[in-house]
PDB file of N, CA and C in Angstrom:
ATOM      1  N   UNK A   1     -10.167  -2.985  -6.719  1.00  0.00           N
ATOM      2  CA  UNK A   1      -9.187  -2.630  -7.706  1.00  0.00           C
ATOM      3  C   UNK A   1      -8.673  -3.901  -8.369  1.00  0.00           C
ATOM      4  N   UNK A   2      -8.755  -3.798  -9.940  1.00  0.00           N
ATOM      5  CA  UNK A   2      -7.805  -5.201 -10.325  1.00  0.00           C
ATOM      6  C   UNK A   2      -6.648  -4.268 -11.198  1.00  0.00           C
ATOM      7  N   UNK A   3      -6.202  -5.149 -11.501  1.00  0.00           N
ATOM      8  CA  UNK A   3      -4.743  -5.261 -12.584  1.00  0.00           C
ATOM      9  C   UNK A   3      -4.209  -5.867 -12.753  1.00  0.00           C
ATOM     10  N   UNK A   4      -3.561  -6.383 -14.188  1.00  0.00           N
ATOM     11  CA  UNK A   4      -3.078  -7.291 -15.033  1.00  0.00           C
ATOM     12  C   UNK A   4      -1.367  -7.453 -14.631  1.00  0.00           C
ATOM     13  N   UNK A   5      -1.330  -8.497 -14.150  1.00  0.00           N
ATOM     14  CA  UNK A   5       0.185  -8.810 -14.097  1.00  0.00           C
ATOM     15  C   UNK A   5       0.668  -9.516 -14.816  1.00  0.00           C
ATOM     16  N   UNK A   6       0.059 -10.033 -15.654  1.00  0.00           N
ATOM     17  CA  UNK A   6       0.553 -10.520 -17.401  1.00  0.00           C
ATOM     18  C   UNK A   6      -0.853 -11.185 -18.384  1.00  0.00           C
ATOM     19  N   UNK A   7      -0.180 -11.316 -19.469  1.00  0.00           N
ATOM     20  CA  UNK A   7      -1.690 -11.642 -20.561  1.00  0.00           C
ATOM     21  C   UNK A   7      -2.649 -12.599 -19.861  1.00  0.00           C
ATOM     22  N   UNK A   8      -2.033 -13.571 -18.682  1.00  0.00           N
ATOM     23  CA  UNK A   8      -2.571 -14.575 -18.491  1.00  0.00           C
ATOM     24  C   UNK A   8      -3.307 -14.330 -17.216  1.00  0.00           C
ATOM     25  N   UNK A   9      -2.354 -13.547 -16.040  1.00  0.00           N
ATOM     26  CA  UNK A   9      -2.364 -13.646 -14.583  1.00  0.00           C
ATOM     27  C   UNK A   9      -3.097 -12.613 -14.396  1.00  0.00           C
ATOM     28  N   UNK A  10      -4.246 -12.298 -13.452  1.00  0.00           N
ATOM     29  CA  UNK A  10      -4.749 -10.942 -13.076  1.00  0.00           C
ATOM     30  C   UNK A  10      -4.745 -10.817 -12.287  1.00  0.00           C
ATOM     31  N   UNK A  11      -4.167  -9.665 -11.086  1.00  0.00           N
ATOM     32  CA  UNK A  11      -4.160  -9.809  -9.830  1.00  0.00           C
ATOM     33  C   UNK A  11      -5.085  -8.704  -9.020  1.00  0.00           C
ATOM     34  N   UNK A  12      -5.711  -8.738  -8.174  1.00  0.00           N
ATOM     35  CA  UNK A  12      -6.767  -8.006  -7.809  1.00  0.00           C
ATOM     36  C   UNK A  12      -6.010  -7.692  -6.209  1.00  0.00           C
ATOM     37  N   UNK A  13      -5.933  -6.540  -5.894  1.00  0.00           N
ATOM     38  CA  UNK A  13      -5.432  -5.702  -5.104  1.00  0.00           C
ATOM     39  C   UNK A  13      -6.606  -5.180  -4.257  1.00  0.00           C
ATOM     40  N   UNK A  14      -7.561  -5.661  -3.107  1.00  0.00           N
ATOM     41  CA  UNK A  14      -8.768  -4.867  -2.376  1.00  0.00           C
ATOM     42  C   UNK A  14      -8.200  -3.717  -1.351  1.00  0.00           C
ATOM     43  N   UNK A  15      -8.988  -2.621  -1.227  1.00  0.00           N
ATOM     44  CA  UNK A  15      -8.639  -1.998   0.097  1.00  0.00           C
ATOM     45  C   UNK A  15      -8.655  -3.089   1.316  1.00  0.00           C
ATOM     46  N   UNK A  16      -9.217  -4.336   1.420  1.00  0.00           N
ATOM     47  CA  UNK A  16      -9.599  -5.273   2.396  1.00  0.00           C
ATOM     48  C   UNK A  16      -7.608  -5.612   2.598  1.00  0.00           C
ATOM     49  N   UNK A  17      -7.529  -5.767   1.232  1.00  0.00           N
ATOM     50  CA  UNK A  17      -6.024  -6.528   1.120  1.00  0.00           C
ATOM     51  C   UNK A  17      -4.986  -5.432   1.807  1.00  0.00           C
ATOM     52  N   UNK A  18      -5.115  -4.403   1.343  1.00  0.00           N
ATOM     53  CA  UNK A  18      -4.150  -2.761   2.085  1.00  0.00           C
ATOM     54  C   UNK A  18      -4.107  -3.074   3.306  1.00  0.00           C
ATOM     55  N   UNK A  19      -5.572  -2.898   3.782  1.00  0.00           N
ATOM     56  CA  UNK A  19      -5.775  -3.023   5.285  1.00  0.00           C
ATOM     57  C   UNK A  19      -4.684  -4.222   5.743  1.00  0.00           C
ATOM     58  N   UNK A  20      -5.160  -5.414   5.540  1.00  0.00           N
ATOM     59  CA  UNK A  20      -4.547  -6.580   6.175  1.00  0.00           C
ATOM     60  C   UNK A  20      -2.788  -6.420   5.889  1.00  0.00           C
ATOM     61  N   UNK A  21      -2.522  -6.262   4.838  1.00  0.00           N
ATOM     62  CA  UNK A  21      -1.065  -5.810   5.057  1.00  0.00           C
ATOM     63  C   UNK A  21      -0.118  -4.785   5.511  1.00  0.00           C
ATOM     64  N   UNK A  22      -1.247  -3.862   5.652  1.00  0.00           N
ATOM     65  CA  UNK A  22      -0.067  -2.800   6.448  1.00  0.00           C
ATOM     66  C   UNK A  22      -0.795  -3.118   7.555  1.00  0.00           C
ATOM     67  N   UNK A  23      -1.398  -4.081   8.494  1.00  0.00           N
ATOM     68  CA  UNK A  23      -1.628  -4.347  10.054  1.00  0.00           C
ATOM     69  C   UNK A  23      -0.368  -5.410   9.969  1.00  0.00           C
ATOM     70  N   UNK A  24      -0.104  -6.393   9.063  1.00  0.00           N
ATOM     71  CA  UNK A  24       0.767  -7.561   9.405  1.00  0.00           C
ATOM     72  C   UNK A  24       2.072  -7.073   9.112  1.00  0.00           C
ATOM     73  N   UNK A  25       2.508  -5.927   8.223  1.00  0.00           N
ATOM     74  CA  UNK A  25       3.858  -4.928   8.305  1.00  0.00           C
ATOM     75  C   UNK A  25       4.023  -4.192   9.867  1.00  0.00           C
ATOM     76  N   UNK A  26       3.218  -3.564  10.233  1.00  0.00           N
ATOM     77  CA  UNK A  26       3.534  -2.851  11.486  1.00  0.00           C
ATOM     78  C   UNK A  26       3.475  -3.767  12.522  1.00  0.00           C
ATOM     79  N   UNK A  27       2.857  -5.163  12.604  1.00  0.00           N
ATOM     80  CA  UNK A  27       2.658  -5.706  13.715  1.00  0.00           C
ATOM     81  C   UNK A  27       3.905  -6.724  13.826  1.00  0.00           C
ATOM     82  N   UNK A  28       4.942  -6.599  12.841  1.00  0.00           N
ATOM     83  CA  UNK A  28       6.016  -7.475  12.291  1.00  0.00           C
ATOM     84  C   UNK A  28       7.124  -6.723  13.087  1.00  0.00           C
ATOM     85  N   UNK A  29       8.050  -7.169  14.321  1.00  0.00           N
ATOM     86  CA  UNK A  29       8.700  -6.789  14.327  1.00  0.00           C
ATOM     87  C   UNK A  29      10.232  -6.274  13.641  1.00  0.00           C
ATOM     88  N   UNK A  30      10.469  -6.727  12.968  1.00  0.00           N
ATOM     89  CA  UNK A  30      11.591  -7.044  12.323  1.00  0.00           C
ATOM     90  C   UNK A  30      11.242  -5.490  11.303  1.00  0.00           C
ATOM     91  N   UNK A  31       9.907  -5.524  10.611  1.00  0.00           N
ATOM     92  CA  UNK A  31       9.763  -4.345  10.346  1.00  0.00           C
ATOM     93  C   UNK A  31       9.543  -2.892  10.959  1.00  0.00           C
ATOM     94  N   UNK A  32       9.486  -3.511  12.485  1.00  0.00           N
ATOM     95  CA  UNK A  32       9.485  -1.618  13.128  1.00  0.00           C
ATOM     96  C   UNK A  32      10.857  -1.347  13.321  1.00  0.00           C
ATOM     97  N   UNK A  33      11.760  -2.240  13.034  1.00  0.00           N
ATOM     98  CA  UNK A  33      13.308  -2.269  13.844  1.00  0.00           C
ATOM     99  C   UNK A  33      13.991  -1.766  12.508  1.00  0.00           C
ATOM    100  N   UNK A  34      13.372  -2.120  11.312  1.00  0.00           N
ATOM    101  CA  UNK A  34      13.818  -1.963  10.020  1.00  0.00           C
ATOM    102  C   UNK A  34      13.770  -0.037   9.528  1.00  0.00           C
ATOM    103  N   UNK A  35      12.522  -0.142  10.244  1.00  0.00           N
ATOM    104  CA  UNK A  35      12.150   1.525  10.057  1.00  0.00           C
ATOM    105  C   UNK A  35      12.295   2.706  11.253  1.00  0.00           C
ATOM    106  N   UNK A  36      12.883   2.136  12.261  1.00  0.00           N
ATOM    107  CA  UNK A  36      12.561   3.031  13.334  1.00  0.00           C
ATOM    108  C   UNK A  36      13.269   4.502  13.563  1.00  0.00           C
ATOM    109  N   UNK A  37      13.960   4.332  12.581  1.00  0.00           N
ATOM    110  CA  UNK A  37      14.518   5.895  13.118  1.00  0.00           C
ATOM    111  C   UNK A  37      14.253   6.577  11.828  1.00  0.00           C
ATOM    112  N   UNK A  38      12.939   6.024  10.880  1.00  0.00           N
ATOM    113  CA  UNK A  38      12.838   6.942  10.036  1.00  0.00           C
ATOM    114  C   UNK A  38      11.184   7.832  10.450  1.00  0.00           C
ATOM    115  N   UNK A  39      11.060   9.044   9.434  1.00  0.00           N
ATOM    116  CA  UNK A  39      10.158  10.159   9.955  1.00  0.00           C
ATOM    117  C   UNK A  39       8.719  10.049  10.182  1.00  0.00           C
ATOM    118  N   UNK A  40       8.706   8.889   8.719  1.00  0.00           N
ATOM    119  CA  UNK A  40       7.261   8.745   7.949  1.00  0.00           C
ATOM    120  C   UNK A  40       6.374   7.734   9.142  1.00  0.00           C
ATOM    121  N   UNK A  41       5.303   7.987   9.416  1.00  0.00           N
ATOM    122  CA  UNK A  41       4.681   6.899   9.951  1.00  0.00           C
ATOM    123  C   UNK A  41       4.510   5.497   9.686  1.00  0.00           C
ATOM    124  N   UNK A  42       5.207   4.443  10.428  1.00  0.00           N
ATOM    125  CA  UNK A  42       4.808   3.164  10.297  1.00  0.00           C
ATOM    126  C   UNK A  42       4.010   2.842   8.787  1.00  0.00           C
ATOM    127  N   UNK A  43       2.617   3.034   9.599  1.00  0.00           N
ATOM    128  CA  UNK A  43       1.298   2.371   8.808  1.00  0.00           C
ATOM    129  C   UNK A  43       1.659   2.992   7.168  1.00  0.00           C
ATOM    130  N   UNK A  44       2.436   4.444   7.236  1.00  0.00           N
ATOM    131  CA  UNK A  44       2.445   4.967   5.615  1.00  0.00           C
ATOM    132  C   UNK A  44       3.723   4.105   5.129  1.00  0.00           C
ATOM    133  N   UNK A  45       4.716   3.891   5.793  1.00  0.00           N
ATOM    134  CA  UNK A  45       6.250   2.958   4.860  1.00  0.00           C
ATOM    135  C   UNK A  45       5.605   1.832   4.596  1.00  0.00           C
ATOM    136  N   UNK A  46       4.501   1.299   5.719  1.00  0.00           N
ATOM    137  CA  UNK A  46       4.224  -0.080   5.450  1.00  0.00           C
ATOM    138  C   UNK A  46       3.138  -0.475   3.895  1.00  0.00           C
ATOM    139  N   UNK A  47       2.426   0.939   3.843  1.00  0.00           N
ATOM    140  CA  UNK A  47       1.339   1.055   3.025  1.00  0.00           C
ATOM    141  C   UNK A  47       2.263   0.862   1.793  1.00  0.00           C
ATOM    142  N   UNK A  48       3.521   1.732   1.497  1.00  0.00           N
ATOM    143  CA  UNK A  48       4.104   2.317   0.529  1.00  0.00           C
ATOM    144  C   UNK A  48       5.676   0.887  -0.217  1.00  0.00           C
ATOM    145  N   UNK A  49       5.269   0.055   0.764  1.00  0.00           N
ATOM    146  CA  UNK A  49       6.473  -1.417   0.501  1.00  0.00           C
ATOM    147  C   UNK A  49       5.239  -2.185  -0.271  1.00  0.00           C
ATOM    148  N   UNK A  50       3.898  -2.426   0.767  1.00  0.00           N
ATOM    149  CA  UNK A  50       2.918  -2.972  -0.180  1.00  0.00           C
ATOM    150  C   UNK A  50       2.618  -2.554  -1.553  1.00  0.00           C
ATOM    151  N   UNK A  51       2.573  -0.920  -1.769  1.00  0.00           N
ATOM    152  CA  UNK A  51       2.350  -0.543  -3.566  1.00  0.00           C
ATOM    153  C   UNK A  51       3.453  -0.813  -4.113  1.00  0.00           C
ATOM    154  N   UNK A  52       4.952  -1.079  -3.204  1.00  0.00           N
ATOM    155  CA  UNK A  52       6.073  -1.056  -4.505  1.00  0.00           C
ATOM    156  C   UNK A  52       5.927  -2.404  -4.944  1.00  0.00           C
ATOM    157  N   UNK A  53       5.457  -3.195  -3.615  1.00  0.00           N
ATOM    158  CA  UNK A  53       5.554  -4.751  -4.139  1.00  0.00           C
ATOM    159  C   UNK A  53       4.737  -5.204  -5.138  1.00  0.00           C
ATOM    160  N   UNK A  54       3.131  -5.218  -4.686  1.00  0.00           N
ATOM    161  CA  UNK A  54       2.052  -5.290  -5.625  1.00  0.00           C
ATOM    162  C   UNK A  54       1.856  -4.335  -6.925  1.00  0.00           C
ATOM    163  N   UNK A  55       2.030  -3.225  -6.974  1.00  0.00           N
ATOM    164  CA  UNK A  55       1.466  -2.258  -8.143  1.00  0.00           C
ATOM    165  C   UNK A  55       3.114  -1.982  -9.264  1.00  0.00           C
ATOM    166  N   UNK A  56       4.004  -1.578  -8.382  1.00  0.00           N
ATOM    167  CA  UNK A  56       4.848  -0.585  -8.800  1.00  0.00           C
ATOM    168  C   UNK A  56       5.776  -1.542  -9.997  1.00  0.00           C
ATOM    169  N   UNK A  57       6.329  -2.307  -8.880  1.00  0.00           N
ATOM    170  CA  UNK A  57       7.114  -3.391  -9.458  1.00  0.00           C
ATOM    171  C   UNK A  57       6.819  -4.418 -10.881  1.00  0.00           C
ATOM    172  N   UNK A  58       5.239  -4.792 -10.162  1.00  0.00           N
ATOM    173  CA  UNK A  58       4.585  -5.613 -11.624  1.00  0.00           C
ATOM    174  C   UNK A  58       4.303  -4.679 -12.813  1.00  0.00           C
ATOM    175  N   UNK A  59       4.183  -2.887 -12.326  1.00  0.00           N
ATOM    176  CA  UNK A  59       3.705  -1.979 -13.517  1.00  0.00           C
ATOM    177  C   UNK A  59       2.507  -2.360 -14.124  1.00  0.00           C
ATOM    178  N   UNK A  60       1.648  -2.290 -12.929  1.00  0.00           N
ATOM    179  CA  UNK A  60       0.463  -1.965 -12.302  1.00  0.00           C
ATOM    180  C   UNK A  60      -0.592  -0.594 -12.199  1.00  0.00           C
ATOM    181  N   UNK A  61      -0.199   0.193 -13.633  1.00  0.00           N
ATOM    182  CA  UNK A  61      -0.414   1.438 -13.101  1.00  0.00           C
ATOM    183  C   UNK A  61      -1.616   1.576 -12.625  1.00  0.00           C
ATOM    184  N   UNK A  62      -2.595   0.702 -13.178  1.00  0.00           N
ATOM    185  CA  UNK A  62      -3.849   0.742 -12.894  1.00  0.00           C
ATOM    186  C   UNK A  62      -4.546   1.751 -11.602  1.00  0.00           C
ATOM    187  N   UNK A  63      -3.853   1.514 -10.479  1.00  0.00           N
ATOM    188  CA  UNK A  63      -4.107   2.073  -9.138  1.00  0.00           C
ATOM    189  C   UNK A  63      -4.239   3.491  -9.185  1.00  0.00           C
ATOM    190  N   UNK A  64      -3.023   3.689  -9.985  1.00  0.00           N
ATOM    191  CA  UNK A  64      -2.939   5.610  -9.879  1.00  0.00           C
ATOM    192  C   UNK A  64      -4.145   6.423 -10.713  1.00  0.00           C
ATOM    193  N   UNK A  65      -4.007   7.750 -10.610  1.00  0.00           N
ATOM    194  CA  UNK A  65      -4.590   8.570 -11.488  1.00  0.00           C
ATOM    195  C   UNK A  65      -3.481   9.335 -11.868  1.00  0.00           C
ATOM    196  N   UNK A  66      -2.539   9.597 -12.702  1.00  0.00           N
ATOM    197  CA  UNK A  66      -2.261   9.960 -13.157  1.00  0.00           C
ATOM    198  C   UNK A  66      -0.758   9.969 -12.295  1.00  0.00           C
ATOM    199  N   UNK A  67       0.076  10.597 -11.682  1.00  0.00           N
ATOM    200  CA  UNK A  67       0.763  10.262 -10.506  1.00  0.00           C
ATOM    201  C   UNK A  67       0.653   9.595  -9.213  1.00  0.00           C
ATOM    202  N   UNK A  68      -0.647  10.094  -8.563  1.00  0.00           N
ATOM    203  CA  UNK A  68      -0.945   9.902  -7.335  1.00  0.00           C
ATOM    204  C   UNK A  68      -2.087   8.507  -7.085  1.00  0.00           C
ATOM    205  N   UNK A  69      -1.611   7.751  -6.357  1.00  0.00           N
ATOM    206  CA  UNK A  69      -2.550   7.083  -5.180  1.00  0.00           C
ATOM    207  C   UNK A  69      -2.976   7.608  -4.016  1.00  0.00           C
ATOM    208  N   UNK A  70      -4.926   7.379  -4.331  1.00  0.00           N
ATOM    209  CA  UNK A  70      -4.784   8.007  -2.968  1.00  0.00           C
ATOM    210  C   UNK A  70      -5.774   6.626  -1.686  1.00  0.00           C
ATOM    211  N   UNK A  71      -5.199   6.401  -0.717  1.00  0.00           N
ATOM    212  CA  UNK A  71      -5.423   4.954   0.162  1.00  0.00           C
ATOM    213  C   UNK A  71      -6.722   5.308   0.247  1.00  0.00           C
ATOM    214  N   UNK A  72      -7.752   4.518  -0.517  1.00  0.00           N
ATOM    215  CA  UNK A  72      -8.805   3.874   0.059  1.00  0.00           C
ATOM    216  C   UNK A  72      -9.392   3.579   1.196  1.00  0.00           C
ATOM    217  N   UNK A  73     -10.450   4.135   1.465  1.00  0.00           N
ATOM    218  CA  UNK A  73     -11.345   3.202   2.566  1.00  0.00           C
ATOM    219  C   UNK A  73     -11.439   2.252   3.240  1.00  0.00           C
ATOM    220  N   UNK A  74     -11.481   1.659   3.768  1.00  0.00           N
ATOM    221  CA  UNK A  74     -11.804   0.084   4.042  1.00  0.00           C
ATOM    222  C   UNK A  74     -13.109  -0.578   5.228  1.00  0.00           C
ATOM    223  N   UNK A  75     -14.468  -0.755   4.722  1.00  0.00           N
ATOM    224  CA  UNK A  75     -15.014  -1.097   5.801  1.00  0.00           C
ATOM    225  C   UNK A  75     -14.341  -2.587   6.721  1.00  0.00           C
ATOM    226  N   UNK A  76     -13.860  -3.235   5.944  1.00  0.00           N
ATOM    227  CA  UNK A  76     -13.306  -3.908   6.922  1.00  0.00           C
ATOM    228  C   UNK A  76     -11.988  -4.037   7.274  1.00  0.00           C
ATOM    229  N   UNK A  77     -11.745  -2.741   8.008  1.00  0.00           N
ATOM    230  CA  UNK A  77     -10.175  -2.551   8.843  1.00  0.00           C
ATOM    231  C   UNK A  77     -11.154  -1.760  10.007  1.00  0.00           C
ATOM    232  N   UNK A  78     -12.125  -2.428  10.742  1.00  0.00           N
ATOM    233  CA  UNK A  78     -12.666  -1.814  11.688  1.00  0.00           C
ATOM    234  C   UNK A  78     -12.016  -1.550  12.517  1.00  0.00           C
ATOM    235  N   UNK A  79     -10.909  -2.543  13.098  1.00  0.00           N
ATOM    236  CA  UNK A  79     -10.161  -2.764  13.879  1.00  0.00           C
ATOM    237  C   UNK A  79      -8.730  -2.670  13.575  1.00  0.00           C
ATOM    238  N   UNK A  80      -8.415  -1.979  13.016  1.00  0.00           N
ATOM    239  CA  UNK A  80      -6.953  -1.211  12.365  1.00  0.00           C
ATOM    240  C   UNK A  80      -6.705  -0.094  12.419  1.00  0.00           C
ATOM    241  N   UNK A  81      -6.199   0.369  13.190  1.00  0.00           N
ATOM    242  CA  UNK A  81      -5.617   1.873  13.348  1.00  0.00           C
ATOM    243  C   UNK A  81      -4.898   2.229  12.493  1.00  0.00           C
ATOM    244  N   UNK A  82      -3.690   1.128  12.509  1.00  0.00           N
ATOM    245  CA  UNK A  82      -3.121   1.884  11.547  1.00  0.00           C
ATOM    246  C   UNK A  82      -3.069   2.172  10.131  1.00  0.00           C
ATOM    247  N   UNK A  83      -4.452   1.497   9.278  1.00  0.00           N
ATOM    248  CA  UNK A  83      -4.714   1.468   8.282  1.00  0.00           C
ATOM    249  C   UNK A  83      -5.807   2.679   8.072  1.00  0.00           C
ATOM    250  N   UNK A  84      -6.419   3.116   9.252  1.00  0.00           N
ATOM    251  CA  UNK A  84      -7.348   4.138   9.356  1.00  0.00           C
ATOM    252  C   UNK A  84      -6.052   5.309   9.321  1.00  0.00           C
ATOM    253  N   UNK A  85      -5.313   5.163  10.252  1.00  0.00           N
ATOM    254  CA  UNK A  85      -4.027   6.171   9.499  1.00  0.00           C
ATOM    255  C   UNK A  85      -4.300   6.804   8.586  1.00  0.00           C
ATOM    256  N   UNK A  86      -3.874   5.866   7.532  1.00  0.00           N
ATOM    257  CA  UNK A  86      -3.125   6.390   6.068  1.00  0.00           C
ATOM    258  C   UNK A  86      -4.769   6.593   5.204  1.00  0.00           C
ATOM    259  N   UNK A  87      -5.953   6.729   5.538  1.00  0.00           N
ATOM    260  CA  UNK A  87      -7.079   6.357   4.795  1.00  0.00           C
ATOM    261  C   UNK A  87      -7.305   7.959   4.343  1.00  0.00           C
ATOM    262  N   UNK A  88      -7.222   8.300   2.742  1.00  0.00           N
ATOM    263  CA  UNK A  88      -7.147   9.024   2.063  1.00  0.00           C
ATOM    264  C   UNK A  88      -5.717  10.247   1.682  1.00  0.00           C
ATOM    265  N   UNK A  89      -4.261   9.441   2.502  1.00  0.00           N
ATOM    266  CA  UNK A  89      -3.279  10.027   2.468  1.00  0.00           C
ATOM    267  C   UNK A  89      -3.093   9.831   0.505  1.00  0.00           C
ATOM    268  N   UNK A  90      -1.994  10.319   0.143  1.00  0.00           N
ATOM    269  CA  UNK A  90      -1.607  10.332  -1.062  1.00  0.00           C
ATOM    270  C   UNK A  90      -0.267   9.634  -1.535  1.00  0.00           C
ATOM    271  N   UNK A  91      -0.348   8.837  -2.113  1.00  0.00           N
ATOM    272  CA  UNK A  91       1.047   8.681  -2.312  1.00  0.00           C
ATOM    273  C   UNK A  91       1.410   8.765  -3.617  1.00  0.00           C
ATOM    274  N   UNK A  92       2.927   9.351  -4.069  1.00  0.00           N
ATOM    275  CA  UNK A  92       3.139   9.914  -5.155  1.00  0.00           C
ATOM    276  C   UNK A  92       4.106   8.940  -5.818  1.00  0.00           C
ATOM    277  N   UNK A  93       3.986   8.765  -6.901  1.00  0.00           N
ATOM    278  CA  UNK A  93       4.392   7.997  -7.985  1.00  0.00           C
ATOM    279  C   UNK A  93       5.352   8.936  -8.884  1.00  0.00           C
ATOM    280  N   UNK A  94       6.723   8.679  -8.452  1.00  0.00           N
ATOM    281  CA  UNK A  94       7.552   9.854  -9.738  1.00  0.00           C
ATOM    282  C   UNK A  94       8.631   8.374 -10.704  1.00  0.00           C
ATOM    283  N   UNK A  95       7.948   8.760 -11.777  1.00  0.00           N
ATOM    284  CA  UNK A  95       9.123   8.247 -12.646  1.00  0.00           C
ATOM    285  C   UNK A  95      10.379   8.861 -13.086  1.00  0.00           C
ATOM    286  N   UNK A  96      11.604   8.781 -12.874  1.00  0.00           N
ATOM    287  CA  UNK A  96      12.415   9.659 -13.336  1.00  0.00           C
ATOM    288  C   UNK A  96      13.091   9.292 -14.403  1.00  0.00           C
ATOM    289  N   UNK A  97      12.777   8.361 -15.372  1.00  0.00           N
ATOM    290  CA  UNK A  97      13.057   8.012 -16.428  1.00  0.00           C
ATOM    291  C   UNK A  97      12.504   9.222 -17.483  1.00  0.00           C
TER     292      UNK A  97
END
């Protein structure tokens, strides 16, 4: 996946990259202590801080189809559970503007 974070800068977003950050979000303590008494699974808040940071924020729509992201594959998160988690969950994009 790429997308333009300004005329100049392009930033390229891999499922390789998903993977590795929602393993180094959940494996972060500070972030299970941050989330723990909420519903959503780990690996999905962690998935869903990475799109606000990378995609949402820069306005990035690139990722979506139309509302929805849906998490990618990754052959190399062999060894990631919790990225195998979230692998084809959905996540929804609402603008309320």
């Amino acid at each position: 996946m790429t997308t333009t974070k300004s005329a100049k800068e392009e930033i390229v977003l891999s499922p390789g990259d998903l993977s590795r950050a929602v393993m180094k979000r959940v494996d972060s303590h500070k972030f299970r202590e941050k989330h723990k008494a909420k519903s959503a699974p780990l690996a999905m808040i962690a998935l869903a801080e990475e799109v606000a940071e990378k995609i949402i924020r820069p306005k990035s729509m690139d990722y979506f189809e139309g509302m929805t992201m849906t998490v990618p594959t990754c052959e190399e998160a062999g060894n990631n559970p919790h990225y195998h988690s979230v692998v084809g969950q959905k996540l929804l994009l609402v603008d309320w503007q």
